[in-house]
PDB file of N, CA and C in Angstrom:
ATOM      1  N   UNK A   1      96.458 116.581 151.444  1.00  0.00           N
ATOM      2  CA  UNK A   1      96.122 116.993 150.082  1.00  0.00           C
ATOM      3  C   UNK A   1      95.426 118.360 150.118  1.00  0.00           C
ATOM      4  N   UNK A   2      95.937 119.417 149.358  1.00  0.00           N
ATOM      5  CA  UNK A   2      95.249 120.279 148.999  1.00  0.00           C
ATOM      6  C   UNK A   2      93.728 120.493 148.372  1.00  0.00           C
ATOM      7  N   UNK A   3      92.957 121.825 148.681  1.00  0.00           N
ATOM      8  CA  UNK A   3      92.112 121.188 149.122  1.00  0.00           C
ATOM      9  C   UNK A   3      91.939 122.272 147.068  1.00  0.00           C
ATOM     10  N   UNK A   4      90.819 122.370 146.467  1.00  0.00           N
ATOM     11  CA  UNK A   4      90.956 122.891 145.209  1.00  0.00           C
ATOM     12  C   UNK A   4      91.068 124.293 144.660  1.00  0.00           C
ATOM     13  N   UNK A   5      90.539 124.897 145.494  1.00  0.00           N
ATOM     14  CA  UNK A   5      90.286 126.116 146.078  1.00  0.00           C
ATOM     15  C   UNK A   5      91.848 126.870 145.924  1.00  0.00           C
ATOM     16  N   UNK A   6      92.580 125.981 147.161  1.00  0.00           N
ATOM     17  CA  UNK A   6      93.944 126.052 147.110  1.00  0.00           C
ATOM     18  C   UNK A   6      94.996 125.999 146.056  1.00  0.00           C
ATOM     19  N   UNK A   7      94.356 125.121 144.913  1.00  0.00           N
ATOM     20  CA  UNK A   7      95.120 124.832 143.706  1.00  0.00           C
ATOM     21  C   UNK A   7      94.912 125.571 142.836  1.00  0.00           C
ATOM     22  N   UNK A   8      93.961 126.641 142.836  1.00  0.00           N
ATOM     23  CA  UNK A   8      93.581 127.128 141.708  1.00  0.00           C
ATOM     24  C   UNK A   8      94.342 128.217 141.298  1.00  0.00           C
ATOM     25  N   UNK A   9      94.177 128.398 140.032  1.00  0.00           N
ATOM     26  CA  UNK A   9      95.110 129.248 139.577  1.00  0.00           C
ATOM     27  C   UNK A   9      94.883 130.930 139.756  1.00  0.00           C
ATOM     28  N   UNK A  10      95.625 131.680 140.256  1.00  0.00           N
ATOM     29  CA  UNK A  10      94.930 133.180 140.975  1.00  0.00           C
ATOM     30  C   UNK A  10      94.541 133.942 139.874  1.00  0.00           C
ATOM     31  N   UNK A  11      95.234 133.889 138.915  1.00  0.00           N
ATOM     32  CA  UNK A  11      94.609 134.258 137.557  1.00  0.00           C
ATOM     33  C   UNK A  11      92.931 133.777 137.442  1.00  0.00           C
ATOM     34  N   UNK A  12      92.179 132.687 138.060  1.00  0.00           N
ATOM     35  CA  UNK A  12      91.511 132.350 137.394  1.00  0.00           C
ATOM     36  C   UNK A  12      90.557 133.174 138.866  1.00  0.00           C
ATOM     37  N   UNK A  13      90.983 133.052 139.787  1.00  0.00           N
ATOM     38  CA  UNK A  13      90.315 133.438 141.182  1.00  0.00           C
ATOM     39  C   UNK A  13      90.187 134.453 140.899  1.00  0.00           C
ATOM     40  N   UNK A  14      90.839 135.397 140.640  1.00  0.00           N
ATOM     41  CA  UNK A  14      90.572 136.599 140.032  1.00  0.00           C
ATOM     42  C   UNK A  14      89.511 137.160 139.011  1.00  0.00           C
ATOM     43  N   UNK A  15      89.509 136.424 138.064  1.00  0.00           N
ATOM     44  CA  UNK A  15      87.811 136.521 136.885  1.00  0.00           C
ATOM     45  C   UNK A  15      86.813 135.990 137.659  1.00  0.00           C
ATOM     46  N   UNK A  16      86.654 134.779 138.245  1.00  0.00           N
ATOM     47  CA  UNK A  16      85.870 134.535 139.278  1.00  0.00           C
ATOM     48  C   UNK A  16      85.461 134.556 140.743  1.00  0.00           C
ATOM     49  N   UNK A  17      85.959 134.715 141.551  1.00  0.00           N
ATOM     50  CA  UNK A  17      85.518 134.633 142.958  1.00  0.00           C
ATOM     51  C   UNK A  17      86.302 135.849 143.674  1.00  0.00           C
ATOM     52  N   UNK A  18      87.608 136.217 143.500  1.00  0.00           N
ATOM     53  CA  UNK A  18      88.542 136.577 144.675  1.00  0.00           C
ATOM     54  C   UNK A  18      88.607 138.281 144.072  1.00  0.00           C
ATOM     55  N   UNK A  19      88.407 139.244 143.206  1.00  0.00           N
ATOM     56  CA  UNK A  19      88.206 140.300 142.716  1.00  0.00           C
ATOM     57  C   UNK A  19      88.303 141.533 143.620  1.00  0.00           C
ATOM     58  N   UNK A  20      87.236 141.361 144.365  1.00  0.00           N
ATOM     59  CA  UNK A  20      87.129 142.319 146.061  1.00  0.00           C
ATOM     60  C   UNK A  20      86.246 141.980 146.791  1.00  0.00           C
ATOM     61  N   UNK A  21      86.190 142.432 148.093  1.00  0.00           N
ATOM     62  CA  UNK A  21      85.587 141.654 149.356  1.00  0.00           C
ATOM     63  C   UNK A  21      83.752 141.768 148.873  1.00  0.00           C
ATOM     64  N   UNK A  22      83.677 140.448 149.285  1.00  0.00           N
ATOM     65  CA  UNK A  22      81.929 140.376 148.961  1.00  0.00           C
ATOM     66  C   UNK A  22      81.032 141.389 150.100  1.00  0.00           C
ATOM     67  N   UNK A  23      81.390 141.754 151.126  1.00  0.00           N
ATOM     68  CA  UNK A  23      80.824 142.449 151.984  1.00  0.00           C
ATOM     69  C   UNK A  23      81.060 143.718 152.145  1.00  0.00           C
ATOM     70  N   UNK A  24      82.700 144.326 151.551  1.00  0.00           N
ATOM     71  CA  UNK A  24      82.847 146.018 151.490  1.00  0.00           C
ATOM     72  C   UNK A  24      82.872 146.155 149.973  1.00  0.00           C
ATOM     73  N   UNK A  25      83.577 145.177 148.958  1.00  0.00           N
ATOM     74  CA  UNK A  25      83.193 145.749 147.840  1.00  0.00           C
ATOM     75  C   UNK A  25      85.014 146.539 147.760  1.00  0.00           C
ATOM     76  N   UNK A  26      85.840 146.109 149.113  1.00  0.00           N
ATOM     77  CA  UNK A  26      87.172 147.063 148.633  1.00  0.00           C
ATOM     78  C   UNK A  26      87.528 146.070 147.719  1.00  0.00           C
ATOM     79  N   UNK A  27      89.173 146.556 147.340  1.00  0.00           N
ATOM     80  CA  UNK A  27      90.027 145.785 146.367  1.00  0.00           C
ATOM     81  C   UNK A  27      91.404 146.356 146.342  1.00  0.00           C
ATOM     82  N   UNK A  28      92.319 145.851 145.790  1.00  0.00           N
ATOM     83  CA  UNK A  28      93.863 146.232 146.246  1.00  0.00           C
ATOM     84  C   UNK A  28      93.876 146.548 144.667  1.00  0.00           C
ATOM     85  N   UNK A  29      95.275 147.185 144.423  1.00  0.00           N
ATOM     86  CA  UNK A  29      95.799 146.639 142.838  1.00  0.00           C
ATOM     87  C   UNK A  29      96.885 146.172 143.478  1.00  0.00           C
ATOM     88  N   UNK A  30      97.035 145.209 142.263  1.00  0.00           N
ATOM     89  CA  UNK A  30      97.746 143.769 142.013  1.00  0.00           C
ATOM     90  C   UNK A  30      98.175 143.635 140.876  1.00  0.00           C
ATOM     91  N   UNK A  31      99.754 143.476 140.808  1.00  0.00           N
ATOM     92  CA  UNK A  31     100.111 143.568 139.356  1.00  0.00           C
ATOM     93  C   UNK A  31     100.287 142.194 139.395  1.00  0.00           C
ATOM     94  N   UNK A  32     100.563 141.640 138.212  1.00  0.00           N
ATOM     95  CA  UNK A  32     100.458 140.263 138.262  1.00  0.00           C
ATOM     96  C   UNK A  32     101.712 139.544 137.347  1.00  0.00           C
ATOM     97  N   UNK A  33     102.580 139.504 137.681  1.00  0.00           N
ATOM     98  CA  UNK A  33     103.907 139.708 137.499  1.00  0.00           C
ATOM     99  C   UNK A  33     103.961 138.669 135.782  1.00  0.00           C
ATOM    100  N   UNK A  34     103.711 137.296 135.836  1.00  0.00           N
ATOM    101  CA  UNK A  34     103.885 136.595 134.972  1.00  0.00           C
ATOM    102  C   UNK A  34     103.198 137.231 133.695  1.00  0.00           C
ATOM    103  N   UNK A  35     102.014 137.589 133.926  1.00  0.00           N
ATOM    104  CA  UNK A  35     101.162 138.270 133.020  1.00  0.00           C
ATOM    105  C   UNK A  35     101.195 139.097 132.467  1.00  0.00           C
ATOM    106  N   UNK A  36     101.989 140.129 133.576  1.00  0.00           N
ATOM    107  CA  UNK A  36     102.338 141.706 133.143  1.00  0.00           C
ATOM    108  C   UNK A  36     101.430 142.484 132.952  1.00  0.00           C
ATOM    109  N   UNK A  37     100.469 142.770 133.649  1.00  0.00           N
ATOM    110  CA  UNK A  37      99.263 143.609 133.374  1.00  0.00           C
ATOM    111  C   UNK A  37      98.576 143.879 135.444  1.00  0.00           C
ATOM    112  N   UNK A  38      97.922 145.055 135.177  1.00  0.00           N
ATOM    113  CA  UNK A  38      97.702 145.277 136.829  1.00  0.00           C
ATOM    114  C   UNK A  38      96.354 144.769 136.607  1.00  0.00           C
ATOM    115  N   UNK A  39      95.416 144.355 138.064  1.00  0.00           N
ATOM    116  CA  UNK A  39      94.424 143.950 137.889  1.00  0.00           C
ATOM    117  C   UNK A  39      93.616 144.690 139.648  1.00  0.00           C
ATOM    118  N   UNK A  40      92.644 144.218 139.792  1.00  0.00           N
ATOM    119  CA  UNK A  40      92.161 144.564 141.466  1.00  0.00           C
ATOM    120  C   UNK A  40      91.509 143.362 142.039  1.00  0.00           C
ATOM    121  N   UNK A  41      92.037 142.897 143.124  1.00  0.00           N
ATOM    122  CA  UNK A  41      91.716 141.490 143.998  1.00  0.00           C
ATOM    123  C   UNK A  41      91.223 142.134 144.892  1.00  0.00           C
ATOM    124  N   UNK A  42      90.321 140.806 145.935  1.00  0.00           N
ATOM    125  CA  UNK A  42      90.182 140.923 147.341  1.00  0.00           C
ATOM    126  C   UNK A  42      90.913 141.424 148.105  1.00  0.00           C
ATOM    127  N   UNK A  43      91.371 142.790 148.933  1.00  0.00           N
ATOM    128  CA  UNK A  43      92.050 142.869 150.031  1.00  0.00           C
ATOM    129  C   UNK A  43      92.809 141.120 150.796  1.00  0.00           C
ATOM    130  N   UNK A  44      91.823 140.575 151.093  1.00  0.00           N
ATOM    131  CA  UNK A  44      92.783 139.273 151.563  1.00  0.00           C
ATOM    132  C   UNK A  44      92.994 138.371 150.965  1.00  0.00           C
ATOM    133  N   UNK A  45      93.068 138.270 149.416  1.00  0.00           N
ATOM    134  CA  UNK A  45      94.094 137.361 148.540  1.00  0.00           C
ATOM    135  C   UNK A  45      95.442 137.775 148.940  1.00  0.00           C
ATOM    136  N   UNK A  46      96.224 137.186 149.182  1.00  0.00           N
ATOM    137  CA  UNK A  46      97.414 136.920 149.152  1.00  0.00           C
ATOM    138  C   UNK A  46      98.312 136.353 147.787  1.00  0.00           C
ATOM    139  N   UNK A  47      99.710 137.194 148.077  1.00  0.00           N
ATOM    140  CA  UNK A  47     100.263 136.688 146.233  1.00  0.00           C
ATOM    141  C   UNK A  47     100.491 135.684 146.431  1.00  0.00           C
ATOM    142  N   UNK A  48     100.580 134.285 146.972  1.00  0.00           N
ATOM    143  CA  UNK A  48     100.448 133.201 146.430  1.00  0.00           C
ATOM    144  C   UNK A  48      99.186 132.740 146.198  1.00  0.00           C
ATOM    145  N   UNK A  49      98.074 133.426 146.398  1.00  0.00           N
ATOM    146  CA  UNK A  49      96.572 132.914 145.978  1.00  0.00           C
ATOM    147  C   UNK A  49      95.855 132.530 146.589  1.00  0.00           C
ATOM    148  N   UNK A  50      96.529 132.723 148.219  1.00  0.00           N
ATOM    149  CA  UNK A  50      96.148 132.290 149.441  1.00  0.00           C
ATOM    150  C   UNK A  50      94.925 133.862 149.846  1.00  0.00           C
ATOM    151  N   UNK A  51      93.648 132.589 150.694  1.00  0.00           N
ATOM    152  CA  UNK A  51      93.103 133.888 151.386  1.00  0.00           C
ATOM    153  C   UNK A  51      93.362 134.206 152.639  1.00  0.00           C
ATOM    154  N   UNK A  52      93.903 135.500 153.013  1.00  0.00           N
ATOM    155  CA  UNK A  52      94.521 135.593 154.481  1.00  0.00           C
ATOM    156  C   UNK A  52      93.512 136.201 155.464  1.00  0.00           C
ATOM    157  N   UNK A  53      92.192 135.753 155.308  1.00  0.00           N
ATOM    158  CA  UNK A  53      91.449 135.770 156.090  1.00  0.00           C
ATOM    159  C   UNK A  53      90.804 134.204 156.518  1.00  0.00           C
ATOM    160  N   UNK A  54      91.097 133.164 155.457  1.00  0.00           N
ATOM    161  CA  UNK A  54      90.270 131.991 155.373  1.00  0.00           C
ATOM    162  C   UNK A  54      89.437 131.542 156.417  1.00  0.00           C
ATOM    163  N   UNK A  55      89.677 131.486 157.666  1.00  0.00           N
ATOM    164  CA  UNK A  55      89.068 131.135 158.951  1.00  0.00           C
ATOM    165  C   UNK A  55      88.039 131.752 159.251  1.00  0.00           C
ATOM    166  N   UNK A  56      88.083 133.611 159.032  1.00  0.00           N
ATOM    167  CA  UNK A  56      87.146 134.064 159.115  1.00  0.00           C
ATOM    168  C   UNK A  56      86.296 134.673 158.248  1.00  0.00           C
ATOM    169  N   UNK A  57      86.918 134.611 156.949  1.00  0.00           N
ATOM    170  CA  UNK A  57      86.211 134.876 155.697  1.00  0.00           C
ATOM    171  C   UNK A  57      84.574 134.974 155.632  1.00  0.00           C
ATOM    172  N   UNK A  58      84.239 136.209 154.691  1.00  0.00           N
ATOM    173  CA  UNK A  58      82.738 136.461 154.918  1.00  0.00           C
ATOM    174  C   UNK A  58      81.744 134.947 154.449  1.00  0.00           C
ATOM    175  N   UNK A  59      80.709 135.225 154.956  1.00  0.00           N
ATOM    176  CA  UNK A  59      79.393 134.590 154.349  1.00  0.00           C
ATOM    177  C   UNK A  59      79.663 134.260 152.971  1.00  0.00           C
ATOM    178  N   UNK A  60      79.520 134.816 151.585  1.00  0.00           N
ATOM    179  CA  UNK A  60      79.437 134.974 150.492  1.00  0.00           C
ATOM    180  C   UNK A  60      81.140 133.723 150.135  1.00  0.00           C
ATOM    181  N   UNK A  61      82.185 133.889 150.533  1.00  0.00           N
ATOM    182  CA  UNK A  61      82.949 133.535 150.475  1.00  0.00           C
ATOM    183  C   UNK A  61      83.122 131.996 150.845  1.00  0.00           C
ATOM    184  N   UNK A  62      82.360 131.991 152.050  1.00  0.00           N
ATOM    185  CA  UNK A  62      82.422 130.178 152.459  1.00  0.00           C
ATOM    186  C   UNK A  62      81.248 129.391 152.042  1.00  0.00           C
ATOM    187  N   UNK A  63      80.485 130.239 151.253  1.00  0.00           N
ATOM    188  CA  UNK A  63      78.962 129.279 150.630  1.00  0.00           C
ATOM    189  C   UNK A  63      78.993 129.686 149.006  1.00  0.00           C
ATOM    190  N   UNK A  64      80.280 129.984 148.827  1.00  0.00           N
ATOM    191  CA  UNK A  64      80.554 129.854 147.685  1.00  0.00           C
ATOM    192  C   UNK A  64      80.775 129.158 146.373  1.00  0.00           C
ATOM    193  N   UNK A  65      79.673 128.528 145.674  1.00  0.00           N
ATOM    194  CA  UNK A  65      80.213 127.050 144.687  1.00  0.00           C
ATOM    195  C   UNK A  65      80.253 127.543 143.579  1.00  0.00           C
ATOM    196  N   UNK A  66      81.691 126.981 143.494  1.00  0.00           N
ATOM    197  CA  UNK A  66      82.690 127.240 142.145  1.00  0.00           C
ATOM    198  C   UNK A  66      82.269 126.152 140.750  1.00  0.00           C
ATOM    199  N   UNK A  67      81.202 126.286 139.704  1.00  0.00           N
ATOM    200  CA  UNK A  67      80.682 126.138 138.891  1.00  0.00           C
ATOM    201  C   UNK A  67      81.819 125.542 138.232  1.00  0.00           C
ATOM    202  N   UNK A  68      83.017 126.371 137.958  1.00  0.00           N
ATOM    203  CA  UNK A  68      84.362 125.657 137.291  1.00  0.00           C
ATOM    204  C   UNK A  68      84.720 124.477 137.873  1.00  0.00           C
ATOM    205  N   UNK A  69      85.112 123.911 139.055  1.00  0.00           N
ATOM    206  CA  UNK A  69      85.568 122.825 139.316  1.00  0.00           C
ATOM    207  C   UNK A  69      84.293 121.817 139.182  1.00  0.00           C
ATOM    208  N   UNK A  70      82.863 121.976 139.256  1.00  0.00           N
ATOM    209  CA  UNK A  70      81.895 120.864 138.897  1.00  0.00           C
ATOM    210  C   UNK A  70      82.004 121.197 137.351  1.00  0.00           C
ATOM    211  N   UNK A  71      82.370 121.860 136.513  1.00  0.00           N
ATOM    212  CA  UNK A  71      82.092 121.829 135.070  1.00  0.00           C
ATOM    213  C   UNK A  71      83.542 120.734 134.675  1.00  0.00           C
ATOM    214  N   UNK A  72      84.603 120.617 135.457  1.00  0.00           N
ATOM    215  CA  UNK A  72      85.950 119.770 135.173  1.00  0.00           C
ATOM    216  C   UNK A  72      85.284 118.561 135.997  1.00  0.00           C
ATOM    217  N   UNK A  73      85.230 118.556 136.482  1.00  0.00           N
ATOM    218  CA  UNK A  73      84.402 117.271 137.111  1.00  0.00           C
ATOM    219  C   UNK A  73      85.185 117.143 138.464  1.00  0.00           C
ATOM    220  N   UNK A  74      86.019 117.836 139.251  1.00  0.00           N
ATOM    221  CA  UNK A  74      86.865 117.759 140.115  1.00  0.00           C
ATOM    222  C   UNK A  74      86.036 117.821 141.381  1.00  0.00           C
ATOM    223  N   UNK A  75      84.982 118.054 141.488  1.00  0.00           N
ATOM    224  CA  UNK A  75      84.575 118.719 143.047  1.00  0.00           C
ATOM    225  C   UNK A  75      83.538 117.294 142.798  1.00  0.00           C
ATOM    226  N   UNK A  76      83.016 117.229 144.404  1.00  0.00           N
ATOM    227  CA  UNK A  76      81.944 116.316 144.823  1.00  0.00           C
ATOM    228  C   UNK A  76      80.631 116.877 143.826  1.00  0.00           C
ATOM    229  N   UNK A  77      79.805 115.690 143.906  1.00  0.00           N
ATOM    230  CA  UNK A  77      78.328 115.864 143.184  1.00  0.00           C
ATOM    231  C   UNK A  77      77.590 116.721 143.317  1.00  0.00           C
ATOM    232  N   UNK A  78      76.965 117.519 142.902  1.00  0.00           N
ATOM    233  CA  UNK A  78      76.267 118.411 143.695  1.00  0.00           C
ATOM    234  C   UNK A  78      74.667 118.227 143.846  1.00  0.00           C
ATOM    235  N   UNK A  79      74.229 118.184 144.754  1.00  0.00           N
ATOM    236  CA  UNK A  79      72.764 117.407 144.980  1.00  0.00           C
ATOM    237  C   UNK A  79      71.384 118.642 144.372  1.00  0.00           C
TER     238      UNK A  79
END
């Protein structure tokens, strides 16, 4: 099973988390085909929404809690 992170929609990774790297601050442009409008992501988003760094992805990135999936109720409790 995928994990949520994975499911999410890149449109939405994009307003929230995935924009540009938390540690250089770069960013690509990214047109966003369904949408039709250009935007600027993380260097390692990938167009399926994948991060192509995931393994080694910064600090900021892996202690990252996504407020949206506890506001849907999808993620574990948060203590």
């Amino acid at each position: 099973m995928p994990n949520l992170c994975e499911t999410c929609p890149i449109a939405t990774k994009i307003d929230i988390c995935c924009s540009s790297n938390p540690e250089t601050g770069t960013a690509k442009e990214a047109r966003l085909v369904k949408d039709g409008y250009s935007t600027f992501v993380c260097n390692s988003l990938q167009s399926d929404g994948s991060c192509g760094i995931y393994d080694e992805r910064p600090e900021d990135c892996s202690s990252f809690v996504c407020e949206e999936i506890y506001a849907l109720g999808l993620g574990a409790q948060r203590e």
